[in-house]
N, C-alpha and C. Protein backbone atom coordinates (compact mmCIF):
# COMPACT_ATOMS: atom_id res chain seq x y z
N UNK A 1 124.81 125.91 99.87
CA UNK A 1 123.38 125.73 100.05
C UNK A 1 122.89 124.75 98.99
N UNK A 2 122.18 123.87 99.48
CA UNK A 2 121.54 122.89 98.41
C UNK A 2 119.94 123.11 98.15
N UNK A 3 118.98 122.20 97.41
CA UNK A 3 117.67 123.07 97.05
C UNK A 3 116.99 121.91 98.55
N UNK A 4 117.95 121.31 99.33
CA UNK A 4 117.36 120.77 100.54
C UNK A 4 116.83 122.13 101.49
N UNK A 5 118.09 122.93 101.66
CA UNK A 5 117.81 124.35 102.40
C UNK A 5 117.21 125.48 102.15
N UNK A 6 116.46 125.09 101.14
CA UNK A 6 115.22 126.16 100.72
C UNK A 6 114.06 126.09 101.08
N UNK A 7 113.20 127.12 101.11
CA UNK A 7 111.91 126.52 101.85
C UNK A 7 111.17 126.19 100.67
N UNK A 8 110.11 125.19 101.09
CA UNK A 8 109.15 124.62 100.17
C UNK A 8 108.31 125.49 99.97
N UNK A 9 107.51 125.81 98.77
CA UNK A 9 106.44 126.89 98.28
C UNK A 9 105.31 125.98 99.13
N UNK A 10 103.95 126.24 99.27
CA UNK A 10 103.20 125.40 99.87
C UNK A 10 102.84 124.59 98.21
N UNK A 11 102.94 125.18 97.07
CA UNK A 11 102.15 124.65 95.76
C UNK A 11 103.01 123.65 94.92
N UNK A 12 104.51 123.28 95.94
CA UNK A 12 105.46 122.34 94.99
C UNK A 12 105.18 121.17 95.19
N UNK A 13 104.11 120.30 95.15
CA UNK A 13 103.95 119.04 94.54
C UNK A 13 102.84 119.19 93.31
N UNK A 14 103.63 119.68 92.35
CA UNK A 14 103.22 119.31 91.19
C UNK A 14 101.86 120.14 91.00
N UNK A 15 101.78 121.28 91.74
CA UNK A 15 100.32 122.37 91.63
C UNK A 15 99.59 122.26 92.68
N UNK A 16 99.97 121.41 93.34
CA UNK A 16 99.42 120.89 94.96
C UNK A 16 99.73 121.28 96.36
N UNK A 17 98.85 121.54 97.05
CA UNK A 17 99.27 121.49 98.31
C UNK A 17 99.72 120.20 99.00
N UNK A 18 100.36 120.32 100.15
CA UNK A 18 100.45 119.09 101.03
C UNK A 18 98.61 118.96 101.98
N UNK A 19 97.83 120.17 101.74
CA UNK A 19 96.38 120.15 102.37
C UNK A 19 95.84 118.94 101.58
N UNK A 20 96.11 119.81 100.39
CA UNK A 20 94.96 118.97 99.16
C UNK A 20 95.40 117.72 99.08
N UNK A 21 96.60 117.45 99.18
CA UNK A 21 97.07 115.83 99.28
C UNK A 21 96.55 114.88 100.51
N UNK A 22 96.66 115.76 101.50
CA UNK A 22 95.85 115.07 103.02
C UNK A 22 94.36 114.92 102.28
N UNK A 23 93.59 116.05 102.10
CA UNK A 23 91.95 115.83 101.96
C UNK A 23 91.88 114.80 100.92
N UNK A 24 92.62 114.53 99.65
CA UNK A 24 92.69 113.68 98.81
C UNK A 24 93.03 111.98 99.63
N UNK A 25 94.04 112.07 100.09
CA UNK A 25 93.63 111.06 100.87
C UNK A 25 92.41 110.16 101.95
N UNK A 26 92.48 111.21 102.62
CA UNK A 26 90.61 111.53 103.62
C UNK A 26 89.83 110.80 103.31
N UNK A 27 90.04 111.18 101.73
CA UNK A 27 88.37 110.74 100.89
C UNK A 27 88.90 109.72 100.49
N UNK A 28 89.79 108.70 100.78
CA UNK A 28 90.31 107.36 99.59
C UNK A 28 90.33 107.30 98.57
N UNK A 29 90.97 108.49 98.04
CA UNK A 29 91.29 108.82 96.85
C UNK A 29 90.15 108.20 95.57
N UNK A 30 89.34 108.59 96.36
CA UNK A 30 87.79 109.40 95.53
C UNK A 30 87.54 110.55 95.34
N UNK A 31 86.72 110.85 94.44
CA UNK A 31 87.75 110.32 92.87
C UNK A 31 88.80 110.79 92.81
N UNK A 32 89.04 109.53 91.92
CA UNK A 32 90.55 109.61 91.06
C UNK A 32 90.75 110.77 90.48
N UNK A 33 91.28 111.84 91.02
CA UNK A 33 92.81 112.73 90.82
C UNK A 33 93.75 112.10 89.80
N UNK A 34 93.43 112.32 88.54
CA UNK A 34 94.89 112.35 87.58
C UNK A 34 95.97 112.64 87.98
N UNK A 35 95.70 113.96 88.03
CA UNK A 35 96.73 115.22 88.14
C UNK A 35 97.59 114.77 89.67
N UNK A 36 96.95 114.30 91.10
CA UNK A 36 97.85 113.63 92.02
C UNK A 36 98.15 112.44 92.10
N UNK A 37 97.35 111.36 90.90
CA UNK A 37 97.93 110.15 90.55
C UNK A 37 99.29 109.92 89.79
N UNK A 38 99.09 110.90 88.85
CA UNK A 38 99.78 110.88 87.37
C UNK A 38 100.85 111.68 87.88
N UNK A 39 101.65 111.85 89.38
CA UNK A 39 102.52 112.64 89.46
C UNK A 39 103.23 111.91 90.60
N UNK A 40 104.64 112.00 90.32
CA UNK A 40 105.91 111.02 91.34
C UNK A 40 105.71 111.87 92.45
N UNK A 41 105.67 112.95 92.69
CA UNK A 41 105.86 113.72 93.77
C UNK A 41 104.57 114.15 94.25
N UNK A 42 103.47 113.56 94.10
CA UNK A 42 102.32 113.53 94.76
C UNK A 42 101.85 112.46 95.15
N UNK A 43 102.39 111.11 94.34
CA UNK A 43 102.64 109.52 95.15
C UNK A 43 103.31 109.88 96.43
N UNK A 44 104.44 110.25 96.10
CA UNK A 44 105.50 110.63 97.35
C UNK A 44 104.85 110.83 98.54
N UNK A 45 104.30 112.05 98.77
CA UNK A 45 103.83 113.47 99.76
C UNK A 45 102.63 111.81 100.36
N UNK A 46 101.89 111.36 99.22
CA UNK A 46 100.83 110.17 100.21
C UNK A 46 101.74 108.93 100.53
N UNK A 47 102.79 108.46 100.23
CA UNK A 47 103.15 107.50 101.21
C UNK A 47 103.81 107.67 102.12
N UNK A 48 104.24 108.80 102.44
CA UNK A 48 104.86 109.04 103.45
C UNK A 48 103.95 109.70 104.36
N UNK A 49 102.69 110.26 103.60
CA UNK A 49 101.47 110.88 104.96
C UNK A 49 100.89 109.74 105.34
N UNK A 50 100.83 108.64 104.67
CA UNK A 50 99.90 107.41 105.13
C UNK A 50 100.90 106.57 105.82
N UNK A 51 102.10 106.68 105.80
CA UNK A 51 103.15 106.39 106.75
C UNK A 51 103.11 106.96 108.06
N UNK A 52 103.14 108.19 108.42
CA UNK A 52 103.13 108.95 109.19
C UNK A 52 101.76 108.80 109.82
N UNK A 53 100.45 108.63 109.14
CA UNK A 53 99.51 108.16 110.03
C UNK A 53 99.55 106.74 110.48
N UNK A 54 99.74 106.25 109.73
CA UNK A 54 100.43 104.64 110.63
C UNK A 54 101.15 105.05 111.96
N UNK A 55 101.95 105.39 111.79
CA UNK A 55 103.15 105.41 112.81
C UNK A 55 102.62 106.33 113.96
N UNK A 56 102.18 107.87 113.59
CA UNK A 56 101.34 108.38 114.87
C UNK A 56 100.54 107.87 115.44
N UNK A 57 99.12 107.58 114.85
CA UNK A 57 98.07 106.72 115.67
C UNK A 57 98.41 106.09 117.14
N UNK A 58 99.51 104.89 117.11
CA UNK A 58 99.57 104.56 118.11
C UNK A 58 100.15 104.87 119.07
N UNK A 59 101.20 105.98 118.31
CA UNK A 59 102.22 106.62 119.51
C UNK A 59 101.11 107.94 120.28
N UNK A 60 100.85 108.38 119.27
CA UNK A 60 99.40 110.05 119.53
C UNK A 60 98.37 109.28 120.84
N UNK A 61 98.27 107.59 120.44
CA UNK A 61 97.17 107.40 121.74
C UNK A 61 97.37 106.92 122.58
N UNK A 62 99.38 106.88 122.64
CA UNK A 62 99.69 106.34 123.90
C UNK A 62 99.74 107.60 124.72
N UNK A 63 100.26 108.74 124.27
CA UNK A 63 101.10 109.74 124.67
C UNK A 63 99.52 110.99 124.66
N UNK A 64 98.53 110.83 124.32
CA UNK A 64 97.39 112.07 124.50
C UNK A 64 97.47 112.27 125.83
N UNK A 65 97.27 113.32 125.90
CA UNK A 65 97.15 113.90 127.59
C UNK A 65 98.37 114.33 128.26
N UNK A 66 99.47 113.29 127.93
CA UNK A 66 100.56 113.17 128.96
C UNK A 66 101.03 115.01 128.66
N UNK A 67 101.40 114.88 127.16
CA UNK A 67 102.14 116.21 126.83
C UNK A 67 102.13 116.66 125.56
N UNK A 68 100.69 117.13 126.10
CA UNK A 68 100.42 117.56 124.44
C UNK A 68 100.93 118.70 123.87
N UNK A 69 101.75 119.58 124.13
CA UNK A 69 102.77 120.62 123.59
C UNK A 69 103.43 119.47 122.67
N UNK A 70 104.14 118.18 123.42
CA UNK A 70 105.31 117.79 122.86
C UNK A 70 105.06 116.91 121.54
N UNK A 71 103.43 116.50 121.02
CA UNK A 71 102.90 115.34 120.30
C UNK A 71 102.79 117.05 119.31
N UNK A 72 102.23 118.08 119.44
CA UNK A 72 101.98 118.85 118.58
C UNK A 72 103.67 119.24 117.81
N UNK A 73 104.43 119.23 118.74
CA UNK A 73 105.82 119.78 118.07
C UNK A 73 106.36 118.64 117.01
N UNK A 74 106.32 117.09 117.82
CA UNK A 74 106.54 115.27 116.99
C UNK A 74 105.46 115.93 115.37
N UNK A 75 104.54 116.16 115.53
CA UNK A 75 103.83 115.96 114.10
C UNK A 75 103.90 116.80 113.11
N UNK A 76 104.69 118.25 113.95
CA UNK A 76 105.14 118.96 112.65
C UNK A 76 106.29 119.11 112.76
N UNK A 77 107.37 118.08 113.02
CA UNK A 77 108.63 117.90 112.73
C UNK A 77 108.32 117.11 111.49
N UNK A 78 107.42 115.76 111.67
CA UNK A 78 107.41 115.21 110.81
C UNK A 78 106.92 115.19 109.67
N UNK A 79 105.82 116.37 109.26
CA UNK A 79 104.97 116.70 108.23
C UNK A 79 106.16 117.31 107.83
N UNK A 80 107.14 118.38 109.03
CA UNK A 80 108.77 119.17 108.09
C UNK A 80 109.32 118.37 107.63
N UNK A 81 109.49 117.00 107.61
CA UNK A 81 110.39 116.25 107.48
C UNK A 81 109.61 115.68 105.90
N UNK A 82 108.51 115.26 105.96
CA UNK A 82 107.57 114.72 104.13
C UNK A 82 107.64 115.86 103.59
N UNK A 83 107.51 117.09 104.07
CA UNK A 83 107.69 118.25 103.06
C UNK A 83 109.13 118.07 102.22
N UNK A 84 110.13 118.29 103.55
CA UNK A 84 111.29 118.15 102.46
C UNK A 84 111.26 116.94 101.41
N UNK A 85 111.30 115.54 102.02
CA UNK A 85 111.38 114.73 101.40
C UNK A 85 110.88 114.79 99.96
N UNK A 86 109.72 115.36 99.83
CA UNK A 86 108.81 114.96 98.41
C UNK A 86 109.71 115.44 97.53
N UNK A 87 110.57 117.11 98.05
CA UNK A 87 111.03 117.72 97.06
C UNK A 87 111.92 116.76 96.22
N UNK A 88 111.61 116.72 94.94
CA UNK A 88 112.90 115.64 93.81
C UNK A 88 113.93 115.92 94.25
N UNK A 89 114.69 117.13 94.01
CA UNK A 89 116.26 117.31 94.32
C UNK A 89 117.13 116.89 93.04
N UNK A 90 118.57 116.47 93.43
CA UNK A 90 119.14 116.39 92.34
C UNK A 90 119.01 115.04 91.69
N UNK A 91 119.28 114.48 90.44
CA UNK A 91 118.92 113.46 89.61
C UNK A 91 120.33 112.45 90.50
N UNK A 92 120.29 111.26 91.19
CA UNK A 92 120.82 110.41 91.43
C UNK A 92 121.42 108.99 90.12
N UNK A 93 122.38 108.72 89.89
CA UNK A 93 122.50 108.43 88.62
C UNK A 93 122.98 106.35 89.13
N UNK A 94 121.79 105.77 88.19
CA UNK A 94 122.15 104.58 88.28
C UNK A 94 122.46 103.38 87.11
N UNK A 95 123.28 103.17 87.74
CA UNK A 95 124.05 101.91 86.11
C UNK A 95 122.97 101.34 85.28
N UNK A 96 123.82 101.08 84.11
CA UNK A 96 122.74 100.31 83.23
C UNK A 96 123.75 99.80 81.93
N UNK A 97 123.34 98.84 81.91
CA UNK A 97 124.87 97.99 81.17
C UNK A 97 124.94 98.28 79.69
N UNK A 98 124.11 99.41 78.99
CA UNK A 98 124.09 99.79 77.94
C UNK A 98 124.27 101.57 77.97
N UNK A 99 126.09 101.81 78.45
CA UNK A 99 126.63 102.80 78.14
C UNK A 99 125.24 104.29 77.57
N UNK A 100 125.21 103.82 76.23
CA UNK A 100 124.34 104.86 76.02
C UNK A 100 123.27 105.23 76.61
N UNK A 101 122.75 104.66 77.72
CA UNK A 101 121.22 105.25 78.28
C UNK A 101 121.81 105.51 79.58
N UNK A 102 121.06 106.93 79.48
CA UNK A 102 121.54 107.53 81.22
C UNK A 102 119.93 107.03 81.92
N UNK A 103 120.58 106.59 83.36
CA UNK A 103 119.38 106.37 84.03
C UNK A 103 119.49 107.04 85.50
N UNK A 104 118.31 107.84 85.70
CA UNK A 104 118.65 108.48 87.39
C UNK A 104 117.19 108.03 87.80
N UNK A 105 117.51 108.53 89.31
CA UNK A 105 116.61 108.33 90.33
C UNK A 105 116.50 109.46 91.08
N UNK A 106 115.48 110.38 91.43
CA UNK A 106 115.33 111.60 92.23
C UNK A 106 115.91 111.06 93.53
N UNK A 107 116.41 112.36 94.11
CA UNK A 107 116.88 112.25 95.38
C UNK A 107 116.13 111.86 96.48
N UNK A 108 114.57 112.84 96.10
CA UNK A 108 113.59 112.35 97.42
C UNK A 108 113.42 110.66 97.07
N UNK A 109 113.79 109.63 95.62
CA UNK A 109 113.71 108.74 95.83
C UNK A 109 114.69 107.89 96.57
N UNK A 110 115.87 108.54 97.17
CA UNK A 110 116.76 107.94 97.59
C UNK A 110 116.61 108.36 99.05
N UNK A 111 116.26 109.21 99.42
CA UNK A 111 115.39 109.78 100.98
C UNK A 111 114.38 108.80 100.90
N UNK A 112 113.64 108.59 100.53
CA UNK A 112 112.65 107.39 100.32
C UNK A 112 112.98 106.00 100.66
N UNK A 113 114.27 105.78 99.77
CA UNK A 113 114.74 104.33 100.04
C UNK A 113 115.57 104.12 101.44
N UNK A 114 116.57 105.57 101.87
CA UNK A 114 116.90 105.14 103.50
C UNK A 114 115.59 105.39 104.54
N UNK A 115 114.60 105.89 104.32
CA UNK A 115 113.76 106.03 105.32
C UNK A 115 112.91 104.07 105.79
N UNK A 116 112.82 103.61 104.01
CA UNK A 116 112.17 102.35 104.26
C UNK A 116 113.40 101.59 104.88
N UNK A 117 114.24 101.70 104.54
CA UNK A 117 115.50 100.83 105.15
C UNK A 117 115.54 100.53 107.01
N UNK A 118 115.09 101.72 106.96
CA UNK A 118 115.02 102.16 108.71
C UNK A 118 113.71 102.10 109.21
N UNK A 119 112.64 102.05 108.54
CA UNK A 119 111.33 101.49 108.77
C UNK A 119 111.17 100.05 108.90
N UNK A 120 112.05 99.67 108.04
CA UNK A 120 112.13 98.05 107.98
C UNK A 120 113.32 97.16 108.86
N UNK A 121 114.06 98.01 109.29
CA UNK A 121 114.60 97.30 110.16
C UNK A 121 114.68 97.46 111.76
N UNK A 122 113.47 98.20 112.34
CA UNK A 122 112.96 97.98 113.62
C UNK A 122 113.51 99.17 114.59
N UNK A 123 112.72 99.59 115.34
CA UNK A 123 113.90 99.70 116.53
C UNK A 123 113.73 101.08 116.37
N UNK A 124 113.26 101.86 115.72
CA UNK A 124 113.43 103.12 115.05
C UNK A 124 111.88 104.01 114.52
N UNK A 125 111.58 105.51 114.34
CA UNK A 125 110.62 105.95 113.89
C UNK A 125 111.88 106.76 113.09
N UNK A 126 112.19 106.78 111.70
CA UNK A 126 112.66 107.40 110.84
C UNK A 126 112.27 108.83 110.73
N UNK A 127 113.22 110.21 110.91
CA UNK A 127 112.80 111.62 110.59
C UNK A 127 113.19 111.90 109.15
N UNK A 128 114.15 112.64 109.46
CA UNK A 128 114.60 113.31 108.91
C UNK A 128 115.81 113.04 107.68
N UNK A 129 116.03 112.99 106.69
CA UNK A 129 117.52 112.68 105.93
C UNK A 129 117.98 113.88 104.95
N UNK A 130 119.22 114.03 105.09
CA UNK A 130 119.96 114.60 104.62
C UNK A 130 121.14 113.87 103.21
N UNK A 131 121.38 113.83 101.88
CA UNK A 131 122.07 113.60 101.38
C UNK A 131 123.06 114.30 101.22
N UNK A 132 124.39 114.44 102.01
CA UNK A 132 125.47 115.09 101.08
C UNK A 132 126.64 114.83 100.27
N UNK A 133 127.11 115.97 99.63
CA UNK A 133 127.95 115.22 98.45
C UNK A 133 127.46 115.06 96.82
N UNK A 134 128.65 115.44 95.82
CA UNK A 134 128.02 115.18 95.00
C UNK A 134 127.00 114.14 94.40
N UNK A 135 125.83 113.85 94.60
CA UNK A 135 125.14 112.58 94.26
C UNK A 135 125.31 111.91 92.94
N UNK A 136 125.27 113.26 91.99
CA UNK A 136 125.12 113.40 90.77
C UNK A 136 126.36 112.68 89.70
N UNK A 137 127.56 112.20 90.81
CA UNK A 137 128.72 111.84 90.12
C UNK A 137 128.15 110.16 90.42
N UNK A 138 128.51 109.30 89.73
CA UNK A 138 128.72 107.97 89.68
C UNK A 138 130.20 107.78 90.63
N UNK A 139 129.79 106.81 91.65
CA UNK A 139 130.81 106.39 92.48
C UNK A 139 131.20 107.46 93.41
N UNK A 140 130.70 109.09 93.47
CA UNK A 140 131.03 109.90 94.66
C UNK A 140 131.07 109.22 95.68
N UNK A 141 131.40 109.85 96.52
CA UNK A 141 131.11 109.43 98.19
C UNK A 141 130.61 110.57 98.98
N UNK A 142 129.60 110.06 99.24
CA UNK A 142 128.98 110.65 100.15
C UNK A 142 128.51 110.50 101.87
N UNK A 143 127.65 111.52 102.61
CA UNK A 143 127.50 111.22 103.76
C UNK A 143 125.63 111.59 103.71
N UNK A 144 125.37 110.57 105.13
CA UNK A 144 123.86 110.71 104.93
C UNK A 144 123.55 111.01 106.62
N UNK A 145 122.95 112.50 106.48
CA UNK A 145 122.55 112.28 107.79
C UNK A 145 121.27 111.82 107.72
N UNK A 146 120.72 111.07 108.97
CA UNK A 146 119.59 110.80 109.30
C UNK A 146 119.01 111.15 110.60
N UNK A 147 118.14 111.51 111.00
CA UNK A 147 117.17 111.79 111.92
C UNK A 147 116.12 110.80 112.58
N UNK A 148 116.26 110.27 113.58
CA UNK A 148 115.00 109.34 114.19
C UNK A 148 114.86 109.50 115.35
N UNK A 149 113.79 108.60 115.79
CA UNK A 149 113.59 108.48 117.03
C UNK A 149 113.60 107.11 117.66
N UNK A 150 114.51 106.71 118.71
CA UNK A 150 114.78 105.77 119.18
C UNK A 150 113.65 104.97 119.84
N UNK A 151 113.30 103.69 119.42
CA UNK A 151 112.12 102.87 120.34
C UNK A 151 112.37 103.00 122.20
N UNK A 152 111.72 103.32 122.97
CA UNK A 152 111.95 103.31 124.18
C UNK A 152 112.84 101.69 124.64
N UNK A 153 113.84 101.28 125.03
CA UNK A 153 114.65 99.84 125.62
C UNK A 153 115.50 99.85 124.54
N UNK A 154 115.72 100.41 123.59
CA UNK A 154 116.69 99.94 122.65
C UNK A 154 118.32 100.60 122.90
N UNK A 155 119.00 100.26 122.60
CA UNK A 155 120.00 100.88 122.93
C UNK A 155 120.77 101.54 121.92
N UNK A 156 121.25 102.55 122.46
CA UNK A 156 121.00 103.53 121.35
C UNK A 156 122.73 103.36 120.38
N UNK A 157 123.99 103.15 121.03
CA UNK A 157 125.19 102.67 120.30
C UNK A 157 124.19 101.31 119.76
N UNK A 158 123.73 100.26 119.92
CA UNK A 158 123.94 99.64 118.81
C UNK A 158 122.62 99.93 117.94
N UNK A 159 121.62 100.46 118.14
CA UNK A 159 120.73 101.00 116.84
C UNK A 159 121.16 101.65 116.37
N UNK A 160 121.85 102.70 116.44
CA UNK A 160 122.84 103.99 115.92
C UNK A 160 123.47 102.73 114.41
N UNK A 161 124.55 101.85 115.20
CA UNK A 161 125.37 101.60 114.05
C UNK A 161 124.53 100.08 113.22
N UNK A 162 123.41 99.72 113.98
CA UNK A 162 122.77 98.81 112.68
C UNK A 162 122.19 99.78 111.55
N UNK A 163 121.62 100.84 112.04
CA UNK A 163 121.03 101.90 111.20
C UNK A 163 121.94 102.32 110.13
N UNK A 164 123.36 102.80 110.57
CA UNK A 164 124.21 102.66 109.51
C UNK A 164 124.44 102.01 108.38
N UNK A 165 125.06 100.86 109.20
CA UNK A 165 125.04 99.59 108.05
C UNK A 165 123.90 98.87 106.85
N UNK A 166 122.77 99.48 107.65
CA UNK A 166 121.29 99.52 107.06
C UNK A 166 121.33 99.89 105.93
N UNK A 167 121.24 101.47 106.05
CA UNK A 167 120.66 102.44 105.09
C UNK A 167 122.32 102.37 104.25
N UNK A 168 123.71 102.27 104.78
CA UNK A 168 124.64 102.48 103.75
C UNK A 168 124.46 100.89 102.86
N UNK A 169 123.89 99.76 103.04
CA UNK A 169 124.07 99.18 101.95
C UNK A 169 122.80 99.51 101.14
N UNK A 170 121.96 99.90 101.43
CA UNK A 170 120.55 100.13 100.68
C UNK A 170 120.87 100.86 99.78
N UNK A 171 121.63 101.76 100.50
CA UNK A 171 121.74 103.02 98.97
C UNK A 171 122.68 102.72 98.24
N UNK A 172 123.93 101.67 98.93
CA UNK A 172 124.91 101.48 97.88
C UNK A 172 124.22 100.30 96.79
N UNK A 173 123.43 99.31 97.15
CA UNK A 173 122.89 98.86 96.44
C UNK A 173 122.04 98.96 95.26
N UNK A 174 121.35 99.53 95.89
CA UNK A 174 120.38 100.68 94.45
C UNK A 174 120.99 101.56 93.83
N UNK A 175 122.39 102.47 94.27
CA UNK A 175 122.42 103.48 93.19
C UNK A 175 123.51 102.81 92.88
N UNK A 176 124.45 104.43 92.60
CA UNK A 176 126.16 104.27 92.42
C UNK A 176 126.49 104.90 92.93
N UNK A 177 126.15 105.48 94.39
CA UNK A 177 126.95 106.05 95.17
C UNK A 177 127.62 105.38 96.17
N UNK A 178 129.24 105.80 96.43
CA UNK A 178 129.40 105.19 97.83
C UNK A 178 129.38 105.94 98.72
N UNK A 179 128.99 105.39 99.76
CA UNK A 179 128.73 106.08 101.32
C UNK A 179 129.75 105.75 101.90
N UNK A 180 130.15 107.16 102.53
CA UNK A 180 131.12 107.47 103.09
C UNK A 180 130.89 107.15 104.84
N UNK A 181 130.10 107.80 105.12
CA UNK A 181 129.48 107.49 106.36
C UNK A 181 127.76 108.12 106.58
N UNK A 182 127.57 107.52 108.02
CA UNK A 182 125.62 107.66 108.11
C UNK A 182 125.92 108.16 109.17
N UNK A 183 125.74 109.51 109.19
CA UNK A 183 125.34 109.74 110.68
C UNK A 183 123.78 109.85 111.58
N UNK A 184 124.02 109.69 112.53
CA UNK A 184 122.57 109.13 113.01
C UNK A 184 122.68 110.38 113.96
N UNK A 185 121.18 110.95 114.30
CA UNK A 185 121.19 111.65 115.27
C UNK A 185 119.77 111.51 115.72
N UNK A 186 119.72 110.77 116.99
CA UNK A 186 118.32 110.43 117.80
C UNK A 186 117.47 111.89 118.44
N UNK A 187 116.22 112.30 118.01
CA UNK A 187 116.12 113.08 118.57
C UNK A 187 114.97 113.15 119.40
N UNK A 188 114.29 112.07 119.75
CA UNK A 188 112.94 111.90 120.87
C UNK A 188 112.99 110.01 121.20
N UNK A 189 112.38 109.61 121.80
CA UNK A 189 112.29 107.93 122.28
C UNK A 189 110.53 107.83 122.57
N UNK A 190 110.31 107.02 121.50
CA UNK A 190 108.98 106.54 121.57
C UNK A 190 108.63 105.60 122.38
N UNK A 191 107.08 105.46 122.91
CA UNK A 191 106.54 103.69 123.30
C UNK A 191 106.46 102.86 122.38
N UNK A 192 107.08 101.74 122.44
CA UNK A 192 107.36 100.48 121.52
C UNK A 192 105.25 100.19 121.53
């Protein structure tokens, strides 16, 4: 079991709800909130909710009416999916050419970096990610599952393995892990 498979308290961003982070947003972050400025994991929880309202909007007003059971189940997969994410997780460890200084990167920042990887390279609504494997070792190998949803015309063997190649150099690039493999698992097809 990893602290991925635990459930989130509703109060783990940093004394916060994921509510109070939505209404904080609402208001355009008027006023300035220290306490959800001045915190990595309450940046987090808002770029990925202001992501997620990007990305619903246009799918929510293609798809209203058609099946609305199925748009209510899409938006709290994906609020399940920023919940996990925000959580830090384990310290990801990245080089630095002066031996003596250890330098890491939270895990939700490395969930972070394959989600933009796959945001940025098309074709795709990014869910869900999974890191496994020791992260914590320099040079482990690891596996990453990921979760999306396929653009409606795309085909799904070759988005499957650009997505791969995607997110495994992103992360091999930024950290020191190597990726072992990405598995992809499509689980709905949006309107482009």
């Amino acid at each position: 079991m990893t602290t991925d498979d635990l459930p989130l308290p509703d109060d783990d961003l940093d004394g916060h709800t994921i509510e109070e982070i939505a209404d904080y947003l609402d208001r355009g972050r008027d006023p300035i909130d220290p306490s959800i400025e001045g915190s990595a994991v309450c940046r987090l929880a808002m770029t990925n909710m202001q992501r997620l309202r990007e990305l619903s909007l246009g799918a929510l007003e293609q798809r209203a009416g058609a099946e609305p059971d199925r748009e209510t189940a899409w938006v709290d997969r994906l609020l399940g999916a920023i919940r996990a994410e925000v959580r830090p997780g384990r310290d990801v460890p990245v080089a630095h050419p002066d031996p003596r200084l250890r330098l890491a990167v939270t895990e939700a920042a490395v969930r972070g970096l394959v989600r933009r990887a796959g945001d940025t390279m098309g074709g795709v609504v990014m869910g869900r990610c999974v890191l496994r494997g020791d992260v914590e070792e320099p040079g482990a190998a690891v596996s990453i599952d990921v979760t999306a949803g396929l653009v409606y015309g795309g085909s799904a063997p070759e988005t499957a393995e650009r997505l791969r190649v995607t997110v495994a150099e992103a992360v091999e690039r930024h950290t020191e892990l190597r990726v072992e493999a990405v598995d992809v698992h499509f689980d709905d097809v949006y309107l482009p």
